[in-house]
N, C-alpha and C. Protein backbone atom coordinates (compact mmCIF):
# COMPACT_ATOMS: atom_id res chain seq x y z
N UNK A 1 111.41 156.28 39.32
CA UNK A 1 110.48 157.38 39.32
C UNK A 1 110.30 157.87 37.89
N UNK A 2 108.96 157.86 37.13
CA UNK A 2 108.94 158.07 36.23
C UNK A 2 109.13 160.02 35.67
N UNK A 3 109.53 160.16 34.98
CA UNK A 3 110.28 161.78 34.64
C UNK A 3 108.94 162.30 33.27
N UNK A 4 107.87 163.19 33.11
CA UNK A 4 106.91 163.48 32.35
C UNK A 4 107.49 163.85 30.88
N UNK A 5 106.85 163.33 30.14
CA UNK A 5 107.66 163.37 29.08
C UNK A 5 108.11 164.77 28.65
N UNK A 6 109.18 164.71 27.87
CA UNK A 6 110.13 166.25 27.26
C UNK A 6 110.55 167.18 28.57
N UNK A 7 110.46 166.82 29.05
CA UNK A 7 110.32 167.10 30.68
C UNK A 7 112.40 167.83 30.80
N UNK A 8 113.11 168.81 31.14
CA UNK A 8 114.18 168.76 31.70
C UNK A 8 114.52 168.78 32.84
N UNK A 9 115.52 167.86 33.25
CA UNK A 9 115.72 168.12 34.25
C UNK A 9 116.96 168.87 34.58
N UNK A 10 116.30 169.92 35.58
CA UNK A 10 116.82 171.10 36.30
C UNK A 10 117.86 171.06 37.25
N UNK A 11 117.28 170.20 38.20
CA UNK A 11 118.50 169.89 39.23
C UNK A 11 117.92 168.32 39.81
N UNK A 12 119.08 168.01 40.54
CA UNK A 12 118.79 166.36 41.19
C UNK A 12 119.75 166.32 42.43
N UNK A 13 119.11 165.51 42.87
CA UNK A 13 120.19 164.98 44.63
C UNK A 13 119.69 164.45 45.48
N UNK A 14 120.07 163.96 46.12
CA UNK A 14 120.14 162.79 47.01
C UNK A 14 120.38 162.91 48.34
N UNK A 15 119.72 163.56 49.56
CA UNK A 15 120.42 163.57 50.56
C UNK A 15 120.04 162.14 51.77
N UNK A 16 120.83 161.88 52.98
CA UNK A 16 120.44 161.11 53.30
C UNK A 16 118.84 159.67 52.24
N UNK A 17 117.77 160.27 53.55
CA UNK A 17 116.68 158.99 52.37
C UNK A 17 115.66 159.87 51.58
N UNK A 18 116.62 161.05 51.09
CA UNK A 18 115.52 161.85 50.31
C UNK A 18 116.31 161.77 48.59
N UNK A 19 115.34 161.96 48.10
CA UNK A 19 115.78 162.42 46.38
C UNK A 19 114.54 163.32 46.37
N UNK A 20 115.29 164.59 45.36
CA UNK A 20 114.44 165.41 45.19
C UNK A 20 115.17 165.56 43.68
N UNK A 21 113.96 166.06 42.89
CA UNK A 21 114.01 166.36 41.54
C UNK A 21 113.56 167.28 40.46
N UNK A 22 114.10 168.27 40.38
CA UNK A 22 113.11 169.37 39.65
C UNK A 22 113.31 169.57 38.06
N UNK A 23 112.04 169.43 37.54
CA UNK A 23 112.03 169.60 36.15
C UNK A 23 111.41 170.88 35.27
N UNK A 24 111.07 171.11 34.26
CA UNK A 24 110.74 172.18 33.58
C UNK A 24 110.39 171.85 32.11
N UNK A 25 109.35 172.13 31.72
CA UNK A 25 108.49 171.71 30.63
C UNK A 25 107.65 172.46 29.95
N UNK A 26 107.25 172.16 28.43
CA UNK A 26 106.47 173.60 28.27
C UNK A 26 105.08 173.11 28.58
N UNK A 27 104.68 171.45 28.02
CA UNK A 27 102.85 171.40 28.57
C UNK A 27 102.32 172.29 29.97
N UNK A 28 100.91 172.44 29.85
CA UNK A 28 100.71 172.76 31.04
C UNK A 28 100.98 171.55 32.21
N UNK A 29 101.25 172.24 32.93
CA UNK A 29 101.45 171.48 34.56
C UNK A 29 100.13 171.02 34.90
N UNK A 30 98.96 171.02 34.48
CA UNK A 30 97.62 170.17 34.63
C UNK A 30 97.85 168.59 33.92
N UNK A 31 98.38 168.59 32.86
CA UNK A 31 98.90 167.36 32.45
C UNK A 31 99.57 166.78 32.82
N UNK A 32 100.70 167.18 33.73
CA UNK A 32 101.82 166.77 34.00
C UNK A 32 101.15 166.18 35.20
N UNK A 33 100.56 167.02 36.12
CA UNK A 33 99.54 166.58 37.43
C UNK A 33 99.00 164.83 37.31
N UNK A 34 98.24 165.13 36.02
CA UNK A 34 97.44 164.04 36.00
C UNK A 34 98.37 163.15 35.15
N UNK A 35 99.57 163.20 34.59
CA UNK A 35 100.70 161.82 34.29
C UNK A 35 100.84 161.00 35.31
N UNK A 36 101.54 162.04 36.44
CA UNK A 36 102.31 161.70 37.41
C UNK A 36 101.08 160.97 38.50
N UNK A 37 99.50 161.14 38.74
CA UNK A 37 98.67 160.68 39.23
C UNK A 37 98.50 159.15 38.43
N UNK A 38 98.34 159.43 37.15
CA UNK A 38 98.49 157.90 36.78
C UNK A 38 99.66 157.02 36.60
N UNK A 39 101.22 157.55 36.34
CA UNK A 39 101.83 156.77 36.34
C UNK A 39 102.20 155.96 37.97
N UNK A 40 101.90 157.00 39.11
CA UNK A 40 102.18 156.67 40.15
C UNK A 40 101.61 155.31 40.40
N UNK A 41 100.26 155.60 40.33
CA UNK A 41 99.25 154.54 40.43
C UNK A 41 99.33 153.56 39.77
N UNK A 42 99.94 153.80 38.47
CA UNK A 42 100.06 152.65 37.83
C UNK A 42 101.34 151.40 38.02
N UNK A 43 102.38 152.46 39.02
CA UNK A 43 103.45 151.54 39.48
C UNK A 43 103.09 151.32 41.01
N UNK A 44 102.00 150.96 41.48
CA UNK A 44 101.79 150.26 42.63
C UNK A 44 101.67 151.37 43.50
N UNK A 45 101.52 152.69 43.30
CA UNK A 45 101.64 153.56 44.95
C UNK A 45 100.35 154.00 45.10
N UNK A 46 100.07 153.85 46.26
CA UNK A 46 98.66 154.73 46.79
C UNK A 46 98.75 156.41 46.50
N UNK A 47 98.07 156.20 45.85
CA UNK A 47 97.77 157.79 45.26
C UNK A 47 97.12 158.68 46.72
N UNK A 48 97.13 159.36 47.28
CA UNK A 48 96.58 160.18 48.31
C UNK A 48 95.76 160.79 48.36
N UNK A 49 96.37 162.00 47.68
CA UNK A 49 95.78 163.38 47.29
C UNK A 49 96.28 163.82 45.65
N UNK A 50 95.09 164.64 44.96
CA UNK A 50 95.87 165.25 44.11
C UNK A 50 95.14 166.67 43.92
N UNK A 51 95.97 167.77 44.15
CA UNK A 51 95.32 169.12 44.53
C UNK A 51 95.36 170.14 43.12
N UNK A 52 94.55 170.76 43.00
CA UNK A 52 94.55 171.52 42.27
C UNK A 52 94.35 173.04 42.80
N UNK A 53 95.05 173.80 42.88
CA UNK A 53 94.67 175.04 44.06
C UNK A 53 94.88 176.08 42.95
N UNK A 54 94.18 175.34 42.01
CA UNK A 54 94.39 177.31 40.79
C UNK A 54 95.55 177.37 40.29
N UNK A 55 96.87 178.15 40.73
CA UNK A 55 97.94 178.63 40.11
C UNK A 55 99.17 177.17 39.97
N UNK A 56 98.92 176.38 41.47
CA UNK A 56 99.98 175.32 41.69
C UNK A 56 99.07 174.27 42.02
N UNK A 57 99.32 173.08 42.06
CA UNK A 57 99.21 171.48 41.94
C UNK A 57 99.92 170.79 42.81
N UNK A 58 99.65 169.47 43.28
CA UNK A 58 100.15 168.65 44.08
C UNK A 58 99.83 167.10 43.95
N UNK A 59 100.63 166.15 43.77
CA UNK A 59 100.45 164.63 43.80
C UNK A 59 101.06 164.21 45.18
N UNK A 60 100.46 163.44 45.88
CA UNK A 60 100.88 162.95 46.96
C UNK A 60 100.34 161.46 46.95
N UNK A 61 101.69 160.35 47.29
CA UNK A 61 101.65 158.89 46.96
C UNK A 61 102.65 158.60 48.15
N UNK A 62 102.08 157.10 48.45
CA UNK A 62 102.94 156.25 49.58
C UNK A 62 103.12 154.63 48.71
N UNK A 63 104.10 154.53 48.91
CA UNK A 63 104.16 153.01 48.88
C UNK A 63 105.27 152.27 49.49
N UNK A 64 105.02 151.40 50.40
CA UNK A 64 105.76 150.87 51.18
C UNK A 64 106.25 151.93 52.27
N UNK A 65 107.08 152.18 52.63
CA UNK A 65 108.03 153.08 53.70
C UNK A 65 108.53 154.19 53.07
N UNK A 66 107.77 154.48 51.69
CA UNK A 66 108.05 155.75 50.81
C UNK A 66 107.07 156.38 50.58
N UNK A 67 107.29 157.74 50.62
CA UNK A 67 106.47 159.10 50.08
C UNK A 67 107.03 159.86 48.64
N UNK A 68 106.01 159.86 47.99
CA UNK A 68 106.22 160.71 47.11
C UNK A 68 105.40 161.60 46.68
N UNK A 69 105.72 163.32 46.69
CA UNK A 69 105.37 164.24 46.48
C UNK A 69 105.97 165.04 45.67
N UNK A 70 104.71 165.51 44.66
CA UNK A 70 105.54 166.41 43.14
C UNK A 70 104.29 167.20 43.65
N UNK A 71 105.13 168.71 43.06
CA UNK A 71 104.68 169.81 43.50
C UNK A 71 104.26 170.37 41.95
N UNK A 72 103.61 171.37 41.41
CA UNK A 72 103.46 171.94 39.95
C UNK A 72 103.33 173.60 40.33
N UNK A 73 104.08 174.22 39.09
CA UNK A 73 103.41 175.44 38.96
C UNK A 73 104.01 175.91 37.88
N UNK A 74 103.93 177.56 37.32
CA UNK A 74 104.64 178.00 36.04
C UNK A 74 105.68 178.90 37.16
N UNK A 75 106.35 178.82 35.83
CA UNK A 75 107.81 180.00 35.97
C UNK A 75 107.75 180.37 34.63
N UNK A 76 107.63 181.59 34.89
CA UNK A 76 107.89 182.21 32.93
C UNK A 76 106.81 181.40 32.09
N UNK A 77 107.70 181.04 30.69
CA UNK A 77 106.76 180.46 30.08
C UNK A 77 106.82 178.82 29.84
N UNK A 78 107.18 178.26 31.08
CA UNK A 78 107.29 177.07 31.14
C UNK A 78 106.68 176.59 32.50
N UNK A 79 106.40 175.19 32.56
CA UNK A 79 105.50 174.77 33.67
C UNK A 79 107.07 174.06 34.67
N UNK A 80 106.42 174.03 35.20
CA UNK A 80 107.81 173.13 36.77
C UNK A 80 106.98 172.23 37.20
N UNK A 81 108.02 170.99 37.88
CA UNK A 81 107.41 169.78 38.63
C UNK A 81 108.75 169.57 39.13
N UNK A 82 108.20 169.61 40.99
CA UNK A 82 109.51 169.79 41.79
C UNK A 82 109.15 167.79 42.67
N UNK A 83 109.94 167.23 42.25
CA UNK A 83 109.45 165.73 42.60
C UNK A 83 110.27 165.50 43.76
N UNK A 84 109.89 164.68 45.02
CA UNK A 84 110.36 164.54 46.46
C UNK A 84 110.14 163.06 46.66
N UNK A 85 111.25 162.57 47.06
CA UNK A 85 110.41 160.93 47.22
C UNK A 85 111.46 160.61 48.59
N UNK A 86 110.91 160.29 49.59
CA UNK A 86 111.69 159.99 51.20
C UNK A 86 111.30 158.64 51.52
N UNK A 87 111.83 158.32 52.25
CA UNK A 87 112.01 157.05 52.69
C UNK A 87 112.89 155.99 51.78
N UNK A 88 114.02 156.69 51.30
CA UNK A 88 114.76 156.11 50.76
C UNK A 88 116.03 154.87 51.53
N UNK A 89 116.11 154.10 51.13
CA UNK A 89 117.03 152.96 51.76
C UNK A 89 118.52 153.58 51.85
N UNK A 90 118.94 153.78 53.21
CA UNK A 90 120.03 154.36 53.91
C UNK A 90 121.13 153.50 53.43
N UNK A 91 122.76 154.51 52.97
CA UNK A 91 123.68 154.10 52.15
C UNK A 91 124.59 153.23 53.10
């Protein structure tokens, strides 16, 4: 899963077939939107949806028996991208 550049990451984990991933960055989260729309796409996943609802953002991608959904918005004076990817292969 590609991580937007300068990007930190906040927290990470793994439950059962989920990974979830939250980062924090100063670009706006409109860029980050449209990274994560092209890098998705560019590693083979069907791009879905990509929302722009004003304050927060959304990428939504499938590929194979996986979903992946990154969420956007600000906190303070930094942008967030909360990344979800399920259908992960059981341990």
């Amino acid at each position: 899963m590609p991580i937007f550049k300068d990007a930190l990451v906040v927290s990470a984990y793994i439950a059962g077939d989920v990974m979830q991933v939250q980062t924090s960055f100063r670009a706006p989260w409109t860029e980050a939107m449209q990274f994560y729309a092209d890098k998705l796409k560019a590693e083979g996943w069907k791009v879905e949806n990509v929302m722009n609802m004003g304050e927060t953002g959304m990428v939504v991608a499938k590929k194979d028996t996986h979903q992946c959904s990154v969420m956007f918005g600000k906190e303070d004076k930094f942008s967030v991208a909360q990344i979800m990817v399920t259908g992960l292969p059981a341990k």
